[in-house]
PDB file of N, CA and C in Angstrom:
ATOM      1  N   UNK A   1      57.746  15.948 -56.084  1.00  0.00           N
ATOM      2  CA  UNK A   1      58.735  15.402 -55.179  1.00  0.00           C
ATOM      3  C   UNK A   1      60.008  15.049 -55.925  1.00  0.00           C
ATOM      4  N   UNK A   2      60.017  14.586 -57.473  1.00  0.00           N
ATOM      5  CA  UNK A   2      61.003  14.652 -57.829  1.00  0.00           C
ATOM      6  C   UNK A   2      60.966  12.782 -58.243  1.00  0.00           C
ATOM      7  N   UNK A   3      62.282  12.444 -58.628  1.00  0.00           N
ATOM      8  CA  UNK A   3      62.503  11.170 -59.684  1.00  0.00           C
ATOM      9  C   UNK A   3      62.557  10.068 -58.002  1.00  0.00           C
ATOM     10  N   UNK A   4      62.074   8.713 -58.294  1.00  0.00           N
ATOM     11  CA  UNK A   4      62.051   7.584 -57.056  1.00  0.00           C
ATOM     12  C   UNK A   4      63.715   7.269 -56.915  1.00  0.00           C
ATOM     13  N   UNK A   5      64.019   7.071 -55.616  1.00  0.00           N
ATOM     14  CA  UNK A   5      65.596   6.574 -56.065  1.00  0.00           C
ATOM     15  C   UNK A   5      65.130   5.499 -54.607  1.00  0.00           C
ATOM     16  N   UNK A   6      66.653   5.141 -54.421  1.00  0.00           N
ATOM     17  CA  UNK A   6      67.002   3.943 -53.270  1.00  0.00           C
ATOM     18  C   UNK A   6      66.321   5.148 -51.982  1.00  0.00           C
ATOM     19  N   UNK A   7      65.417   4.346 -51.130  1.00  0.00           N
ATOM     20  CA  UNK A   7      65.376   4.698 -49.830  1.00  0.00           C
ATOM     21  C   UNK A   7      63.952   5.462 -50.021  1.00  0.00           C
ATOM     22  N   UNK A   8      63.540   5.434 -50.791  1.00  0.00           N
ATOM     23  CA  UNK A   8      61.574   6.293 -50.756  1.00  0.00           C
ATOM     24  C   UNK A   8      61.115   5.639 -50.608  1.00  0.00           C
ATOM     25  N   UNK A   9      59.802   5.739 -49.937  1.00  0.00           N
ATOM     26  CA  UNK A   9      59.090   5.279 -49.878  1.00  0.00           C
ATOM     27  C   UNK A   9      57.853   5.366 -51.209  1.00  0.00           C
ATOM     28  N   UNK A  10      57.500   4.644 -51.622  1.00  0.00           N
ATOM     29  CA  UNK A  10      56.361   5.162 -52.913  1.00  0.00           C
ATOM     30  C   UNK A  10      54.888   4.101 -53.225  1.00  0.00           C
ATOM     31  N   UNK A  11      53.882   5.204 -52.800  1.00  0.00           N
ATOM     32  CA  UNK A  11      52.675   4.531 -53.333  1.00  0.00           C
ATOM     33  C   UNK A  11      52.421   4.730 -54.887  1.00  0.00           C
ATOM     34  N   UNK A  12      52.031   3.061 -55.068  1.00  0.00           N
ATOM     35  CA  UNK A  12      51.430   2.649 -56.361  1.00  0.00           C
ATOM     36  C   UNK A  12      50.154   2.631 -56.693  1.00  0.00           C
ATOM     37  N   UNK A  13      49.567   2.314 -57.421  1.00  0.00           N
ATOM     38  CA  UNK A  13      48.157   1.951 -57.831  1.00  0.00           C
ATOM     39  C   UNK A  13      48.301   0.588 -59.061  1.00  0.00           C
ATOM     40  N   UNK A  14      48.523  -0.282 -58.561  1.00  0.00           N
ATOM     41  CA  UNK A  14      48.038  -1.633 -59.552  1.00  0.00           C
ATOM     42  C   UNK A  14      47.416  -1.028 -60.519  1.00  0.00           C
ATOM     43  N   UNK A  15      46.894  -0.445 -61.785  1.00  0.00           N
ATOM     44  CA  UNK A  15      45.727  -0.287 -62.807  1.00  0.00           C
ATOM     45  C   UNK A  15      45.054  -1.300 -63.302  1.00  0.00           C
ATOM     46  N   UNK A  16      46.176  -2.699 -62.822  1.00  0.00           N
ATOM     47  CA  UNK A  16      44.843  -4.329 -63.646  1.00  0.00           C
ATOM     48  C   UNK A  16      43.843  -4.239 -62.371  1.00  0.00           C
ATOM     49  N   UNK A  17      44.521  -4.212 -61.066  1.00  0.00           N
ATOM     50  CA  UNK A  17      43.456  -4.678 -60.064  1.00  0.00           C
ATOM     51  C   UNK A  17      42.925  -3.644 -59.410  1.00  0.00           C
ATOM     52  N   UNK A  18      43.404  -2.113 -59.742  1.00  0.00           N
ATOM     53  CA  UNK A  18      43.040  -1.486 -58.771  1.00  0.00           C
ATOM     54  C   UNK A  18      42.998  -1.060 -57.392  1.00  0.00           C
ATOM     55  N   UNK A  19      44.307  -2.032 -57.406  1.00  0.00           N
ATOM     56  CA  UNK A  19      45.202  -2.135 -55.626  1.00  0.00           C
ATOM     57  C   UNK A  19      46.174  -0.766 -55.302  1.00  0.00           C
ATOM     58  N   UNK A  20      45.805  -0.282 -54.733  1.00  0.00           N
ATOM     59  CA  UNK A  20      46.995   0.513 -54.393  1.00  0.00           C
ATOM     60  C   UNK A  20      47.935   0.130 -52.930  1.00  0.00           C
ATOM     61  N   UNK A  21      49.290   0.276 -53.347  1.00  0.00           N
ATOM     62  CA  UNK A  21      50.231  -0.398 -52.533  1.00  0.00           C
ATOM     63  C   UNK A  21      51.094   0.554 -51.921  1.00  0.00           C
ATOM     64  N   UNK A  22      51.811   0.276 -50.911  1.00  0.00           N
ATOM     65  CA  UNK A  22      52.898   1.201 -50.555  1.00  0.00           C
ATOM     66  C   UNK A  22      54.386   0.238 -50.424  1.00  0.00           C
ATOM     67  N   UNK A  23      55.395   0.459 -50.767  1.00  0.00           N
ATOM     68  CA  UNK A  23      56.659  -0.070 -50.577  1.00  0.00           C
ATOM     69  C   UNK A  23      57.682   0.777 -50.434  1.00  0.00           C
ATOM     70  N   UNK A  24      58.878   0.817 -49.353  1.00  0.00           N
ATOM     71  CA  UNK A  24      60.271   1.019 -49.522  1.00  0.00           C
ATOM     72  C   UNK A  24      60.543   0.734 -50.053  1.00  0.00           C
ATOM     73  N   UNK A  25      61.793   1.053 -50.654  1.00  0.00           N
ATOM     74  CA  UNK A  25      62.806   0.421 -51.468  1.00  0.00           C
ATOM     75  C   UNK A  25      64.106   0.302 -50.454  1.00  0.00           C
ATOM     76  N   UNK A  26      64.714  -0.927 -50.352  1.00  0.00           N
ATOM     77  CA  UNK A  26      65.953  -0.690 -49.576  1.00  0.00           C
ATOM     78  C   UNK A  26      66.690  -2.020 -50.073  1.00  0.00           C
ATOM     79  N   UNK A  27      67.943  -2.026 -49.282  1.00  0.00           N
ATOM     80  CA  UNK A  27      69.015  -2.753 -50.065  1.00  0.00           C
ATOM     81  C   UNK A  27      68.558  -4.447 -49.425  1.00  0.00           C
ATOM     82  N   UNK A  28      69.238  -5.157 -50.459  1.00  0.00           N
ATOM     83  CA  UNK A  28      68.428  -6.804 -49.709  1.00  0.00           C
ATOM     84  C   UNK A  28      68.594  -7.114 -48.655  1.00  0.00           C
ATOM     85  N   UNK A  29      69.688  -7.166 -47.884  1.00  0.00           N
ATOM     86  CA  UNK A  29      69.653  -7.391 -46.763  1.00  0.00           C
ATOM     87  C   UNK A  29      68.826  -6.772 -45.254  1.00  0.00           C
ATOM     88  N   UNK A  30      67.715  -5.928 -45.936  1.00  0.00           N
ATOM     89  CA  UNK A  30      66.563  -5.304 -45.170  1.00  0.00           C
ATOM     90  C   UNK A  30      65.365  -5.642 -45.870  1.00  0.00           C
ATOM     91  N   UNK A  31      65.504  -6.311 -47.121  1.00  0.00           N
ATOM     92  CA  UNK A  31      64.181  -6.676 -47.747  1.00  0.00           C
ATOM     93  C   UNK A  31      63.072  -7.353 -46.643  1.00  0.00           C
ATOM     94  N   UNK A  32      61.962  -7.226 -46.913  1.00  0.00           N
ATOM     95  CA  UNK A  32      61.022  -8.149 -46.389  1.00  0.00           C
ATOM     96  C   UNK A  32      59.603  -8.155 -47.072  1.00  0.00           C
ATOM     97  N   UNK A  33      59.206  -8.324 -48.065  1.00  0.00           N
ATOM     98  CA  UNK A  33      58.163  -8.580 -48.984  1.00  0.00           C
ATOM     99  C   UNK A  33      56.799  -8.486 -48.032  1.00  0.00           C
ATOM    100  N   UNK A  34      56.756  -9.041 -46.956  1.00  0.00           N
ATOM    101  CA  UNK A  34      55.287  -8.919 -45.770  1.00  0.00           C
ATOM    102  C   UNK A  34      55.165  -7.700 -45.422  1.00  0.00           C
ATOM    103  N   UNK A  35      56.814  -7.358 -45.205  1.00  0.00           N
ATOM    104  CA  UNK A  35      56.068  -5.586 -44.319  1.00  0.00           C
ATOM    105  C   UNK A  35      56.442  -4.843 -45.362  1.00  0.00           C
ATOM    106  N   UNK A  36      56.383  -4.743 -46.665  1.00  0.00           N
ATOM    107  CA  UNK A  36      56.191  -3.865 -47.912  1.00  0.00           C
ATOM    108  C   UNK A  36      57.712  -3.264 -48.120  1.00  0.00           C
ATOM    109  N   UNK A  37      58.900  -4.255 -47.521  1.00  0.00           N
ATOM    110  CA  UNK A  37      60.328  -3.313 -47.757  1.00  0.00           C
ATOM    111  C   UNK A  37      60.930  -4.234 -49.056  1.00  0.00           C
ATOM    112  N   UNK A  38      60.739  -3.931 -50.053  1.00  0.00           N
ATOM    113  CA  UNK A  38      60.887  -4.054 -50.995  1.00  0.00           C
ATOM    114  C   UNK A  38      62.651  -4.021 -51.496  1.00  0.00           C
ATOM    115  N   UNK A  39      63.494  -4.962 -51.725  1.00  0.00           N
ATOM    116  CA  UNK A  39      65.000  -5.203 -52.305  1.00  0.00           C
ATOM    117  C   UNK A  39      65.002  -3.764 -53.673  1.00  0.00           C
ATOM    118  N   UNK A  40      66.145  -2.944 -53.788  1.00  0.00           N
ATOM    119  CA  UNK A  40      66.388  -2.244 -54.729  1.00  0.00           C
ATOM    120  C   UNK A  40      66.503  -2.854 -56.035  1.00  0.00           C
ATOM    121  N   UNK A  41      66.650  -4.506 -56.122  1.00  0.00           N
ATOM    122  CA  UNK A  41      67.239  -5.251 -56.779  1.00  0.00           C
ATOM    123  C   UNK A  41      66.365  -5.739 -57.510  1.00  0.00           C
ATOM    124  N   UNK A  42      65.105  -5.505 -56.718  1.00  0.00           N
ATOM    125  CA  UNK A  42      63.788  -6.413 -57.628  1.00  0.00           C
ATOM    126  C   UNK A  42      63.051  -6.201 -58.439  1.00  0.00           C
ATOM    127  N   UNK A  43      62.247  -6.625 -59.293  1.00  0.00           N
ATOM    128  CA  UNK A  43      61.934  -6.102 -60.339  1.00  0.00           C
ATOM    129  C   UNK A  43      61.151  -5.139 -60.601  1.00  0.00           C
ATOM    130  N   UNK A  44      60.359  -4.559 -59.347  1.00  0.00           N
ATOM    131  CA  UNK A  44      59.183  -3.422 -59.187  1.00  0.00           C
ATOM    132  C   UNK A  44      60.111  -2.678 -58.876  1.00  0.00           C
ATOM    133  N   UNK A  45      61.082  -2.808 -57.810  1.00  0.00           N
ATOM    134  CA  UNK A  45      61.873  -1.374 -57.595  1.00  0.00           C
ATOM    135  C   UNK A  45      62.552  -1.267 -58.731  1.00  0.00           C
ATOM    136  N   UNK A  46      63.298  -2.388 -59.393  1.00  0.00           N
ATOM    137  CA  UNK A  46      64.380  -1.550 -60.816  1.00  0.00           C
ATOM    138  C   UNK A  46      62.846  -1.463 -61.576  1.00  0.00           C
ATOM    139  N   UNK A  47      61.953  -1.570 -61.851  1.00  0.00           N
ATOM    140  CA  UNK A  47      60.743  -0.821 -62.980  1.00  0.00           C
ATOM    141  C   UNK A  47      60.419   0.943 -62.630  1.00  0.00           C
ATOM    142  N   UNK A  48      60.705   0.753 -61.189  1.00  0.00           N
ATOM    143  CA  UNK A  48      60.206   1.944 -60.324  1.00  0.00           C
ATOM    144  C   UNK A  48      61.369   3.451 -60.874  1.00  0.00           C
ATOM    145  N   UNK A  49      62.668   2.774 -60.545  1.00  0.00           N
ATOM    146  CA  UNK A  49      63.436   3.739 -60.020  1.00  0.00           C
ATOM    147  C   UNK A  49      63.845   4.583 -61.193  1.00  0.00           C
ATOM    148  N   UNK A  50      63.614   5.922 -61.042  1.00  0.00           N
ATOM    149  CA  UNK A  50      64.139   7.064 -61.752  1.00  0.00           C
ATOM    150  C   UNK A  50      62.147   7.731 -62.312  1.00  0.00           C
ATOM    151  N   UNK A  51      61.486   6.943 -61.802  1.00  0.00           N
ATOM    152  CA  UNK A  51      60.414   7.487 -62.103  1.00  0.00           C
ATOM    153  C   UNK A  51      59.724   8.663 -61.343  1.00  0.00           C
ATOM    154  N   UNK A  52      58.689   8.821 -61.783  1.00  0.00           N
ATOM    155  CA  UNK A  52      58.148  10.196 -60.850  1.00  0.00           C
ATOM    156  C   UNK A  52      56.762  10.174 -60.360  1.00  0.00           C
ATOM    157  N   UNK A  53      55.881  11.239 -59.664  1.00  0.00           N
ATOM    158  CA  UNK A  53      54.597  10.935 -59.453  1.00  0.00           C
ATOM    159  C   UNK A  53      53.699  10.948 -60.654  1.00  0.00           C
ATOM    160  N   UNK A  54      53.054  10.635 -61.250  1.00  0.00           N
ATOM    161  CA  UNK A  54      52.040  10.365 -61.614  1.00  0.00           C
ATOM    162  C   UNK A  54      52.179   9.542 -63.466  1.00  0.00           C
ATOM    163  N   UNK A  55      53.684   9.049 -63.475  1.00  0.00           N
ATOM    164  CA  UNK A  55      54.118   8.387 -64.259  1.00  0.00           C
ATOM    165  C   UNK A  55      53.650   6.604 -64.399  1.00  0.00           C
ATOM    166  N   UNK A  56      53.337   6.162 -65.332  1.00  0.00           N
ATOM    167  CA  UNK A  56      52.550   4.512 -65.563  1.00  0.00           C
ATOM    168  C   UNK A  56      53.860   3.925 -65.959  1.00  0.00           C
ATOM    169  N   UNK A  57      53.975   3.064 -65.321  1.00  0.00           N
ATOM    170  CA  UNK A  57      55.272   2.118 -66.079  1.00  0.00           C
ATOM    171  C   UNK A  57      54.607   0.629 -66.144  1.00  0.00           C
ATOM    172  N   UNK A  58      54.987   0.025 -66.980  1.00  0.00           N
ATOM    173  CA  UNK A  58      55.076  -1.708 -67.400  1.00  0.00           C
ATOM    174  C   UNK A  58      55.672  -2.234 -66.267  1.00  0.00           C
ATOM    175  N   UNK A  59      56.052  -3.468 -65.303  1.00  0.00           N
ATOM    176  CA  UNK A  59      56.728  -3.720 -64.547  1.00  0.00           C
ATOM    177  C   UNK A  59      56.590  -5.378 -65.115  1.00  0.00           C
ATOM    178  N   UNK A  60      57.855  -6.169 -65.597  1.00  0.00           N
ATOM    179  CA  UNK A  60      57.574  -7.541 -65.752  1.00  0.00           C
ATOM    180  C   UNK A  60      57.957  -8.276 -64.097  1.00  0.00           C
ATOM    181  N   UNK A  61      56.490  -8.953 -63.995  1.00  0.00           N
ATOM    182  CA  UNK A  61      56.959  -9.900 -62.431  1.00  0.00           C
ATOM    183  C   UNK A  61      56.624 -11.319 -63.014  1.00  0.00           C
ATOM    184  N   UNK A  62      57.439 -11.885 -61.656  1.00  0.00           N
ATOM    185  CA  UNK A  62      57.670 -13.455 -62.246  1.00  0.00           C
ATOM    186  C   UNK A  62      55.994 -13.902 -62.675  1.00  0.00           C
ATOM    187  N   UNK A  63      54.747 -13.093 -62.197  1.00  0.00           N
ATOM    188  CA  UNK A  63      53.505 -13.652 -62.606  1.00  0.00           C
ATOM    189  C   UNK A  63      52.733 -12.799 -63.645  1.00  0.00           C
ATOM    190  N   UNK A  64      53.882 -12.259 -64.739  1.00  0.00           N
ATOM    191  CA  UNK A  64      53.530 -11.721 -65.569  1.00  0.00           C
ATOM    192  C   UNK A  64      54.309 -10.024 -65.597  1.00  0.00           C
ATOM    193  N   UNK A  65      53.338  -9.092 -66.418  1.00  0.00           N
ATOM    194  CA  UNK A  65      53.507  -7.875 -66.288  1.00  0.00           C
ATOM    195  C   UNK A  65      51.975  -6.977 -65.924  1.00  0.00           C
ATOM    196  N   UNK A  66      52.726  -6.197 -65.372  1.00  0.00           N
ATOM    197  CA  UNK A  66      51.856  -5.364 -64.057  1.00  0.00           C
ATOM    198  C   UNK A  66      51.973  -4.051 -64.514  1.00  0.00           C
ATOM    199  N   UNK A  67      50.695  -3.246 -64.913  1.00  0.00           N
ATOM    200  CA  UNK A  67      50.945  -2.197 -64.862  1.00  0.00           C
ATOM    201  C   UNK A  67      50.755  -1.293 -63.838  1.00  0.00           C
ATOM    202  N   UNK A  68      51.342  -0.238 -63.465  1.00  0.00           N
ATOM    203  CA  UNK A  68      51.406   0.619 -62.103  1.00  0.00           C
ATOM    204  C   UNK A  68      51.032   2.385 -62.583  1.00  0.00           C
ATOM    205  N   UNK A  69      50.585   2.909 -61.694  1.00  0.00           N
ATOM    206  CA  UNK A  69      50.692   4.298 -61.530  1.00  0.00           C
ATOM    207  C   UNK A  69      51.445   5.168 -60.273  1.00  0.00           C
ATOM    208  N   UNK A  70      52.635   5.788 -60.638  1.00  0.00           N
ATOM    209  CA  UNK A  70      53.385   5.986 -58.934  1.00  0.00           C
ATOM    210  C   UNK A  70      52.102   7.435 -58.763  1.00  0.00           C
ATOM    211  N   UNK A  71      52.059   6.788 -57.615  1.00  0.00           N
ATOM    212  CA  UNK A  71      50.947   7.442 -57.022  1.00  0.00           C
ATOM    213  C   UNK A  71      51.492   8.707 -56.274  1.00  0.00           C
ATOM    214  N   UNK A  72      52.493   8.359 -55.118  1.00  0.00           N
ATOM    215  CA  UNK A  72      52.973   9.525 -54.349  1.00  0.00           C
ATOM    216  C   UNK A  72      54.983   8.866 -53.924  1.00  0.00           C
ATOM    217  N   UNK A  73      55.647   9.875 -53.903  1.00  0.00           N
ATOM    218  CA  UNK A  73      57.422   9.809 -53.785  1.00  0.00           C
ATOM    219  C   UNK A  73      57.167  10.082 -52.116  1.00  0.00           C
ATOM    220  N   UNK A  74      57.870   9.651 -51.528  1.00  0.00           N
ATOM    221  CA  UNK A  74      57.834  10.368 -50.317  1.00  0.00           C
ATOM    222  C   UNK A  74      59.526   9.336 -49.879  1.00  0.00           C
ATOM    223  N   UNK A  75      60.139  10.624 -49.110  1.00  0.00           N
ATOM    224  CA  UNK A  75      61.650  10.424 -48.105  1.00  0.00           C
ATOM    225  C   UNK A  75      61.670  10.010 -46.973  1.00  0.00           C
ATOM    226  N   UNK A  76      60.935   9.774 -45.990  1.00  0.00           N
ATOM    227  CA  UNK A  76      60.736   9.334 -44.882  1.00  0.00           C
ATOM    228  C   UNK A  76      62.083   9.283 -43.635  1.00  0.00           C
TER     229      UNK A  76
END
């Protein structure tokens, strides 16, 4: 699918917990953390962005660091 930018949608996979997640990325003023629309600004989307499918990145969150697997890119 190509590198994550502003406006994909992209499933993760937690690798500590084994969660897999789905989030938008969109600009803050559409953020909403409950229904998975995720600020471009925050620290999973700037860990996220320019990445690709099946790439592991480090992500530091305020409750530490999280490692991820982008699971799937998708445009919606």
């Amino acid at each position: 699918m190509g590198a994550l930018f502003f406006g994909a949608t992209v499933t993760v996979l937690n690798l500590d917990s084994d969660e897999e997640q789905t989030y938008r990325i969109v600009g803050d003023d559409e953020a909403d953390f409950k229904q998975n629309l995720i600020s471009v600004n925050s620290p999973i989307a700037r860990g996220l962005i320019g990445k690709e499918e099946d790439d592991v990145v480090v992500i530091k969150t305020p409750g530490g660091e999280v490692e991820f697997e982008v699971i799937k890119v998708e445009y919606l």
